[in-house]
PDB file of N, CA and C in Angstrom:
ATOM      1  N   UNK A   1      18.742 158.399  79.165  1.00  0.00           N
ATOM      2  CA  UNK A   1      18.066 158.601  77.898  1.00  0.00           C
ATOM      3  C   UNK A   1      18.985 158.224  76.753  1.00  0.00           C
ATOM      4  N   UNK A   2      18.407 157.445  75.550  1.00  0.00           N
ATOM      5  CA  UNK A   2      19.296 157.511  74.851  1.00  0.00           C
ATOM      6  C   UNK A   2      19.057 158.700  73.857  1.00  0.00           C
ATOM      7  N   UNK A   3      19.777 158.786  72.683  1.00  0.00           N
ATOM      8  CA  UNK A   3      19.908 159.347  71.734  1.00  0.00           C
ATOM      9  C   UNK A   3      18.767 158.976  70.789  1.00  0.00           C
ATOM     10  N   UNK A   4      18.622 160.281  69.852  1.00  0.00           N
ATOM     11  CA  UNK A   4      17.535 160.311  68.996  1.00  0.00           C
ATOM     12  C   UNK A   4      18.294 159.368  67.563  1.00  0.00           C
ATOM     13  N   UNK A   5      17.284 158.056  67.467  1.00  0.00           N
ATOM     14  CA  UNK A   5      18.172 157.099  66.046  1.00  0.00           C
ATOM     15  C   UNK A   5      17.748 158.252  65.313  1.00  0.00           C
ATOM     16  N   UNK A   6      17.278 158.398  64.364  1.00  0.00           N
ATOM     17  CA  UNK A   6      17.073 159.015  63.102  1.00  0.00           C
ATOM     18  C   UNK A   6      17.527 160.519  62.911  1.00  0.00           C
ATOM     19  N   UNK A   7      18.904 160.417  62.562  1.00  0.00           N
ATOM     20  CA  UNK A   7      19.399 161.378  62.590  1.00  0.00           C
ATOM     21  C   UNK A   7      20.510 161.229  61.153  1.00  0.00           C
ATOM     22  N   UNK A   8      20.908 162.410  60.946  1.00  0.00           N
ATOM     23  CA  UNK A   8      22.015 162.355  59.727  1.00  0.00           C
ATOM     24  C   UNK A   8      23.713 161.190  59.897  1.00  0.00           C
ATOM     25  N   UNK A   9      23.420 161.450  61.187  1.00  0.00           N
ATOM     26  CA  UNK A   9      24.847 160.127  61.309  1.00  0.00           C
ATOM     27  C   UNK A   9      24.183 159.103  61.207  1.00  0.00           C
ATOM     28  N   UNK A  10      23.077 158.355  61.858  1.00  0.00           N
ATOM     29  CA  UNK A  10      22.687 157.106  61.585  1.00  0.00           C
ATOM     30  C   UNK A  10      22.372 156.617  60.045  1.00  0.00           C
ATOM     31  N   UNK A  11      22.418 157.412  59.277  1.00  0.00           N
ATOM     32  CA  UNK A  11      21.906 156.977  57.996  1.00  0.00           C
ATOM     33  C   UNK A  11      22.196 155.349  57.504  1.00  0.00           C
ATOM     34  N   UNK A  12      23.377 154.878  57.701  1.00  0.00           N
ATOM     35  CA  UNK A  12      23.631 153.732  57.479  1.00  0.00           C
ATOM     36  C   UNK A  12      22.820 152.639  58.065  1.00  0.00           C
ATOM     37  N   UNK A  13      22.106 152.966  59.493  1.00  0.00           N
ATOM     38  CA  UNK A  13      21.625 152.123  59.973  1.00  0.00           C
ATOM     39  C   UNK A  13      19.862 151.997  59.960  1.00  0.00           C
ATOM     40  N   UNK A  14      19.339 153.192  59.153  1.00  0.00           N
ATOM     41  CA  UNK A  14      17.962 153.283  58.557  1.00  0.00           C
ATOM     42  C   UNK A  14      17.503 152.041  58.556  1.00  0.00           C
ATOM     43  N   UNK A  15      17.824 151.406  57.341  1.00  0.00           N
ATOM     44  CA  UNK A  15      16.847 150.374  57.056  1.00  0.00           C
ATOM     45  C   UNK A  15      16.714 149.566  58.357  1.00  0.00           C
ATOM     46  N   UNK A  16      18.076 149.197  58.963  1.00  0.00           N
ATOM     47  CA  UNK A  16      17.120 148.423  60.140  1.00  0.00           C
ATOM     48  C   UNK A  16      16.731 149.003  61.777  1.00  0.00           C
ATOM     49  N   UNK A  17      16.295 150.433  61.498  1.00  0.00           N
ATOM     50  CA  UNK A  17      16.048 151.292  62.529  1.00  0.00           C
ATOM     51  C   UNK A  17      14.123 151.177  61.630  1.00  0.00           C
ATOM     52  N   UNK A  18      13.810 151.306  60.795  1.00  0.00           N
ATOM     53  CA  UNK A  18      12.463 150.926  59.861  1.00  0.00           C
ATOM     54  C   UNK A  18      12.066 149.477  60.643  1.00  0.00           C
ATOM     55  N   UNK A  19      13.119 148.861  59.931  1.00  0.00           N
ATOM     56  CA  UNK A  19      12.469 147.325  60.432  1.00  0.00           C
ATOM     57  C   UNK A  19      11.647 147.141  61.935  1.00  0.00           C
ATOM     58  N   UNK A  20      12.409 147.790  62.720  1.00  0.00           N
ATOM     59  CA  UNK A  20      12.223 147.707  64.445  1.00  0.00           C
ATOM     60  C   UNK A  20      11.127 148.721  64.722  1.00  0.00           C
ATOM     61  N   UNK A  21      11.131 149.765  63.818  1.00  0.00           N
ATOM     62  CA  UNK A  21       9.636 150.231  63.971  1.00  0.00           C
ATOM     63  C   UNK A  21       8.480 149.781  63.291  1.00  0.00           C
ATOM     64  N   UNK A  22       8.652 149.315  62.472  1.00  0.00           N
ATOM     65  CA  UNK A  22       7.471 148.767  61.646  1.00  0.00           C
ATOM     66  C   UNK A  22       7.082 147.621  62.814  1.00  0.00           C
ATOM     67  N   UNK A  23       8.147 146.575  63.285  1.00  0.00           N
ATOM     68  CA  UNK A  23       7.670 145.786  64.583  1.00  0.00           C
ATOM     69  C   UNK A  23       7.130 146.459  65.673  1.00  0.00           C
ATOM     70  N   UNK A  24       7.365 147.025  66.361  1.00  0.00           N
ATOM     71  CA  UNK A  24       6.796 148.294  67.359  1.00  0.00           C
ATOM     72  C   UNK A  24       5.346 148.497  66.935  1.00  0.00           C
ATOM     73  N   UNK A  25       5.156 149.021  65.657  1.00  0.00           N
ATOM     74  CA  UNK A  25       4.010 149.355  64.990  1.00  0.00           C
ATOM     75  C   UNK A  25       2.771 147.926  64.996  1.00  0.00           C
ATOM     76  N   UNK A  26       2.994 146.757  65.046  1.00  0.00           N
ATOM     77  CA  UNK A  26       2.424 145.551  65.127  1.00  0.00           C
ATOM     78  C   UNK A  26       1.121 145.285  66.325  1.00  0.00           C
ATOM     79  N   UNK A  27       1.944 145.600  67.462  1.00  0.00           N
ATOM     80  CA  UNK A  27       1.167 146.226  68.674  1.00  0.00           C
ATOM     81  C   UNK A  27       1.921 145.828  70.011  1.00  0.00           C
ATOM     82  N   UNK A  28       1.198 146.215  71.151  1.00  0.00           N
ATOM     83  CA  UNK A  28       1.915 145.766  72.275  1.00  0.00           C
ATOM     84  C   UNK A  28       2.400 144.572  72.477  1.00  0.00           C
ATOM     85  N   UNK A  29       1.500 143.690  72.227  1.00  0.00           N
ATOM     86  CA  UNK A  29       1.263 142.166  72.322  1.00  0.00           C
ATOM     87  C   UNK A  29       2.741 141.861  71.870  1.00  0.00           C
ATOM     88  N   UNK A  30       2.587 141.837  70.619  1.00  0.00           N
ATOM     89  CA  UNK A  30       3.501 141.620  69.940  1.00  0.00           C
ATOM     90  C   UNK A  30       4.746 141.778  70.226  1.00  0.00           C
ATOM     91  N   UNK A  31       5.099 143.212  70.908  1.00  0.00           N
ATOM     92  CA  UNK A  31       6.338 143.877  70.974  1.00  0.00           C
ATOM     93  C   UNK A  31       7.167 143.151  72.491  1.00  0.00           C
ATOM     94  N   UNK A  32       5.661 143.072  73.224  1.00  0.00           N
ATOM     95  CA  UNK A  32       5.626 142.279  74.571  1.00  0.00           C
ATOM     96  C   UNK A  32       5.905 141.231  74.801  1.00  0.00           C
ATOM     97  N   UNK A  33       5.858 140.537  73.955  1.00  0.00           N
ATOM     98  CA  UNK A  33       6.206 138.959  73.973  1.00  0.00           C
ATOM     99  C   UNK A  33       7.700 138.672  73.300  1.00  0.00           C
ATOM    100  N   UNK A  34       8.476 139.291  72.782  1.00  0.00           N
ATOM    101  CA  UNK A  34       9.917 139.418  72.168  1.00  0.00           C
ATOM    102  C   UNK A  34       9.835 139.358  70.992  1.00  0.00           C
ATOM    103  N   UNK A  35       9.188 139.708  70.062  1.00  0.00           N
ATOM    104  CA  UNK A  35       8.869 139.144  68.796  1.00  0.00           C
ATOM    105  C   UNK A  35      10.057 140.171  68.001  1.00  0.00           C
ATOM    106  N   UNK A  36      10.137 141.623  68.517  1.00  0.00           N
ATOM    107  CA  UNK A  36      10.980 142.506  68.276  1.00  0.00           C
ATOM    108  C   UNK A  36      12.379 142.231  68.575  1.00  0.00           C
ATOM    109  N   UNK A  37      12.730 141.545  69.188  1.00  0.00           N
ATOM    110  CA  UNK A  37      14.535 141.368  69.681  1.00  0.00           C
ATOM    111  C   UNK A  37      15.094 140.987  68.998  1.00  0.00           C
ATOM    112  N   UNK A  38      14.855 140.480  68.160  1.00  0.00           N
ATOM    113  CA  UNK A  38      15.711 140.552  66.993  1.00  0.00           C
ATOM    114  C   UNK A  38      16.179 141.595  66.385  1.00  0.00           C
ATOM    115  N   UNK A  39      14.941 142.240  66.316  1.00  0.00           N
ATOM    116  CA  UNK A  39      15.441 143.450  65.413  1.00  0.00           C
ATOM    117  C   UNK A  39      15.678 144.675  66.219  1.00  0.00           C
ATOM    118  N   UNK A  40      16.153 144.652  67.598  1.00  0.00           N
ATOM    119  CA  UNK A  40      16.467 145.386  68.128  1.00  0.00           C
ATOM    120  C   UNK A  40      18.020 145.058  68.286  1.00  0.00           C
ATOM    121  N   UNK A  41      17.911 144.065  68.239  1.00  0.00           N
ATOM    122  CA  UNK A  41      19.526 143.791  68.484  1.00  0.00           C
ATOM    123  C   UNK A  41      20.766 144.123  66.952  1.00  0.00           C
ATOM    124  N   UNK A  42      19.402 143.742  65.936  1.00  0.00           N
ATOM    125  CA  UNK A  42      20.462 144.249  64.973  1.00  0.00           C
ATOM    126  C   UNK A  42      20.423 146.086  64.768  1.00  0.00           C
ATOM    127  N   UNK A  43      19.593 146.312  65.193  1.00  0.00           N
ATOM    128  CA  UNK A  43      19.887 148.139  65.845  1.00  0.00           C
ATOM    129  C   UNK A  43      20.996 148.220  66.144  1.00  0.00           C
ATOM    130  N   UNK A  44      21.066 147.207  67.750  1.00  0.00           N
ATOM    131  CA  UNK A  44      22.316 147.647  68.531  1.00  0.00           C
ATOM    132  C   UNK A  44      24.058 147.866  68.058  1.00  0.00           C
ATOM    133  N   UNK A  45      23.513 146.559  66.846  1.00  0.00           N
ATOM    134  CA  UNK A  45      24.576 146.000  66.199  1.00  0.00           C
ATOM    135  C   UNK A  45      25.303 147.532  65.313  1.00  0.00           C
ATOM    136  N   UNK A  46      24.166 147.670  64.699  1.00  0.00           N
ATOM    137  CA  UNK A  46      24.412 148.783  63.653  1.00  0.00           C
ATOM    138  C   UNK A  46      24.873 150.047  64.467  1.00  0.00           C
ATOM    139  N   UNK A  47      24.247 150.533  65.255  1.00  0.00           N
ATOM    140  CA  UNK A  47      24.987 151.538  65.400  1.00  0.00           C
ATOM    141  C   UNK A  47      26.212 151.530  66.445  1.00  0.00           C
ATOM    142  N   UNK A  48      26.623 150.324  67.036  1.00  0.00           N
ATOM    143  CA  UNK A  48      27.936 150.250  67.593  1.00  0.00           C
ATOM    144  C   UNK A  48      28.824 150.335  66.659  1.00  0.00           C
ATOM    145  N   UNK A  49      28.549 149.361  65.626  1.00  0.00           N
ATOM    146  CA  UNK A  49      29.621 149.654  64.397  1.00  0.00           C
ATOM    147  C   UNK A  49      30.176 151.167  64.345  1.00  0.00           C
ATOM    148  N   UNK A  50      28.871 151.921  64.139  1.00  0.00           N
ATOM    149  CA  UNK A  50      28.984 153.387  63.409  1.00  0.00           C
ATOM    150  C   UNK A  50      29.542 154.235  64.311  1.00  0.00           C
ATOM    151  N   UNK A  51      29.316 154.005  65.734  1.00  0.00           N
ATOM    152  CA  UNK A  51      30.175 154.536  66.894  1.00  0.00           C
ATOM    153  C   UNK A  51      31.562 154.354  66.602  1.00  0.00           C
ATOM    154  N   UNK A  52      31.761 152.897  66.844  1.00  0.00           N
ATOM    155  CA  UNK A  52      32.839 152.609  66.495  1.00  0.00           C
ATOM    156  C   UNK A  52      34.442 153.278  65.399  1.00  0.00           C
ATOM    157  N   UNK A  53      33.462 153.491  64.385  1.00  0.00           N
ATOM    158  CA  UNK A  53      34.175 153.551  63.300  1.00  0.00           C
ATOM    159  C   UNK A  53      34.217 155.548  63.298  1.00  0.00           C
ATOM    160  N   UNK A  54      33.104 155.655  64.320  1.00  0.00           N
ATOM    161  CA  UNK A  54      33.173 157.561  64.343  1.00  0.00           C
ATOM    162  C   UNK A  54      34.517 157.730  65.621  1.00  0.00           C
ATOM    163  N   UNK A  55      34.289 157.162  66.232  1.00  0.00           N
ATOM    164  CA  UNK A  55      35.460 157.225  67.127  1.00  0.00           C
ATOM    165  C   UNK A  55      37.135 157.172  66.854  1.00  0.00           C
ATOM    166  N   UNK A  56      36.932 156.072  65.936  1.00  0.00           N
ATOM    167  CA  UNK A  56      38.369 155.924  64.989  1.00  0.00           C
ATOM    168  C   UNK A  56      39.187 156.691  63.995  1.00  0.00           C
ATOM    169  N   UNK A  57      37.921 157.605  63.478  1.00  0.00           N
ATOM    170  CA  UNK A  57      38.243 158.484  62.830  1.00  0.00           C
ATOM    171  C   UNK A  57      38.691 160.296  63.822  1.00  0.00           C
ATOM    172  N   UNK A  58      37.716 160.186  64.928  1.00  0.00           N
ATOM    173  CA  UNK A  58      37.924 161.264  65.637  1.00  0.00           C
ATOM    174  C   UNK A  58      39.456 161.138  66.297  1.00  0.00           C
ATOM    175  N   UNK A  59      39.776 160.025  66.664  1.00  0.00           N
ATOM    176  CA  UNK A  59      41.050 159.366  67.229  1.00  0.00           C
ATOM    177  C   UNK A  59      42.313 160.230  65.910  1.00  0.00           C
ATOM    178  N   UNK A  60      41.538 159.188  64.933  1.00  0.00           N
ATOM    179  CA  UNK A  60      42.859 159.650  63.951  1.00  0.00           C
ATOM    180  C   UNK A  60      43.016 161.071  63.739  1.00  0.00           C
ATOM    181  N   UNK A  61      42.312 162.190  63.694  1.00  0.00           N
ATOM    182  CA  UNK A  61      42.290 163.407  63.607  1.00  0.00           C
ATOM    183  C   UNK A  61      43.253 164.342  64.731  1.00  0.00           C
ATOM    184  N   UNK A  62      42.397 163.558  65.766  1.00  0.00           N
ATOM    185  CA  UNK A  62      43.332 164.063  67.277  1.00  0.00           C
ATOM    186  C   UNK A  62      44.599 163.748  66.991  1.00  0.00           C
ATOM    187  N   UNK A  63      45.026 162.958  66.760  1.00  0.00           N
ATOM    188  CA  UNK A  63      46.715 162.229  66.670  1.00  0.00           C
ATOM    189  C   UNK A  63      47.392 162.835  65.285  1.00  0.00           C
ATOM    190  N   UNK A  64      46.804 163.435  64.315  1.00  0.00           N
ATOM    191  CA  UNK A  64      47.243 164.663  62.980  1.00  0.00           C
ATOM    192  C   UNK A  64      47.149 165.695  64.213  1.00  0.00           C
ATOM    193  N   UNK A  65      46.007 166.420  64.743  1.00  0.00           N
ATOM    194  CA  UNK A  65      46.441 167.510  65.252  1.00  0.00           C
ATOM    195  C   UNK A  65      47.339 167.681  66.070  1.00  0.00           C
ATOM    196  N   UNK A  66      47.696 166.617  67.325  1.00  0.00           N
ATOM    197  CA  UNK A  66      48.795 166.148  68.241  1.00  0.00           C
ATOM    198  C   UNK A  66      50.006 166.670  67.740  1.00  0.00           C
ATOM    199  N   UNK A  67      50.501 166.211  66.533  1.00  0.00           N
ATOM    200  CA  UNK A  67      51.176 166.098  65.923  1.00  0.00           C
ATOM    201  C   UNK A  67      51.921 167.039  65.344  1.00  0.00           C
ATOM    202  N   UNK A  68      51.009 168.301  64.626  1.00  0.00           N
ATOM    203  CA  UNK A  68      50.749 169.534  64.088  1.00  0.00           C
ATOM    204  C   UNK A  68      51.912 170.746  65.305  1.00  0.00           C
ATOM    205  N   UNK A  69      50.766 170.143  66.732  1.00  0.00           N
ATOM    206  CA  UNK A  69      51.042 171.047  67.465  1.00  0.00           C
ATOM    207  C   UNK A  69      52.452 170.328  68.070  1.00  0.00           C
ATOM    208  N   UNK A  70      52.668 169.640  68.489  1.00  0.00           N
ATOM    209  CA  UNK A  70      54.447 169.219  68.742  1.00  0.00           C
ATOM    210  C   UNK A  70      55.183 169.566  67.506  1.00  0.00           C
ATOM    211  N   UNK A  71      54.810 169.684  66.315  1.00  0.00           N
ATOM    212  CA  UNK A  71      55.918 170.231  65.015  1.00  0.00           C
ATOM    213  C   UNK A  71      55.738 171.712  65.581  1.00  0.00           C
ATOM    214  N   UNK A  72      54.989 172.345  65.812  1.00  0.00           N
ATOM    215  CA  UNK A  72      54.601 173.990  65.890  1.00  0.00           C
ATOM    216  C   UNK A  72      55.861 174.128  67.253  1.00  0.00           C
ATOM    217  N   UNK A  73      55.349 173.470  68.262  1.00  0.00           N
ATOM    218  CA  UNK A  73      56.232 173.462  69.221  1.00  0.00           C
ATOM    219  C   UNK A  73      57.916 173.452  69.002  1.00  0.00           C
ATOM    220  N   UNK A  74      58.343 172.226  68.356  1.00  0.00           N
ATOM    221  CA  UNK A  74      59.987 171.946  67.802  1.00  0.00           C
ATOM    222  C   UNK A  74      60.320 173.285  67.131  1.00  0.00           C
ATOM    223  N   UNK A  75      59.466 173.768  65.986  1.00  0.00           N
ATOM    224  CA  UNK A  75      59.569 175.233  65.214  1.00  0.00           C
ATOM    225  C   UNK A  75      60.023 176.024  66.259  1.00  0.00           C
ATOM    226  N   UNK A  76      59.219 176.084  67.073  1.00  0.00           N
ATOM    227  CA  UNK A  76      58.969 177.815  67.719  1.00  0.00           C
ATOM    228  C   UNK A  76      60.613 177.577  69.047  1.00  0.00           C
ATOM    229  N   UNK A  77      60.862 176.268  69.693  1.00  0.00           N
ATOM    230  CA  UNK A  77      62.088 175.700  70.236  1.00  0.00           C
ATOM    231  C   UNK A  77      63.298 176.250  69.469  1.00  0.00           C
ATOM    232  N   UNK A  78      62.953 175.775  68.004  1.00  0.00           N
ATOM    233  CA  UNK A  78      64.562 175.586  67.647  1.00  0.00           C
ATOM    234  C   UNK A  78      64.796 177.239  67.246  1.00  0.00           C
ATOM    235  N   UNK A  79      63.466 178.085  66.838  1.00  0.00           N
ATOM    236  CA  UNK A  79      64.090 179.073  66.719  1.00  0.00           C
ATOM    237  C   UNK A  79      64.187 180.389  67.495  1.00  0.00           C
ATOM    238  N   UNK A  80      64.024 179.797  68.837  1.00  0.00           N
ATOM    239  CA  UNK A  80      63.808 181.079  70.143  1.00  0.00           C
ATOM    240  C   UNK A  80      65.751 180.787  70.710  1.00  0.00           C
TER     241      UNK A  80
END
């Protein structure tokens, strides 16, 4: 299963999460024959970015806290 798009993290990728439904909305036919892949792909596009760039930031956080806790560690070393 994937994940629900329309959510508060995707915000960036709205407008073309709209686009791909408004195609959807056209009809089967339509959706059936590839007329949509385009705009599914720039979905894909969009929210790999936003993965991407959430990951990088979770990364950088981990590696401040890493960090935090080896200083806490040297502290509590140098003065036992």
């Amino acid at each position: 299963m994937h994940p629900h798009l329309h959510t508060k993290d995707n915000r960036g990728c709205e407008d073309v999460m709209i686009a791909l439904d408004e195609c959807h909305a056209r009809g089967f036919l339509y959706k059936a024959s590839g007329m949509c892949n385009q705009a599914k792909r720039d979905v894909t596009k969009c929210l790999r970015a936003e993965r991407i760039e959430r990951t990088r930031k979770n990364r950088e956080k981990a590696n401040e806290k890493r960090q935090e806790t080896v200083q806490m560690w040297k502290d509590i070393d140098k003065n036992s």
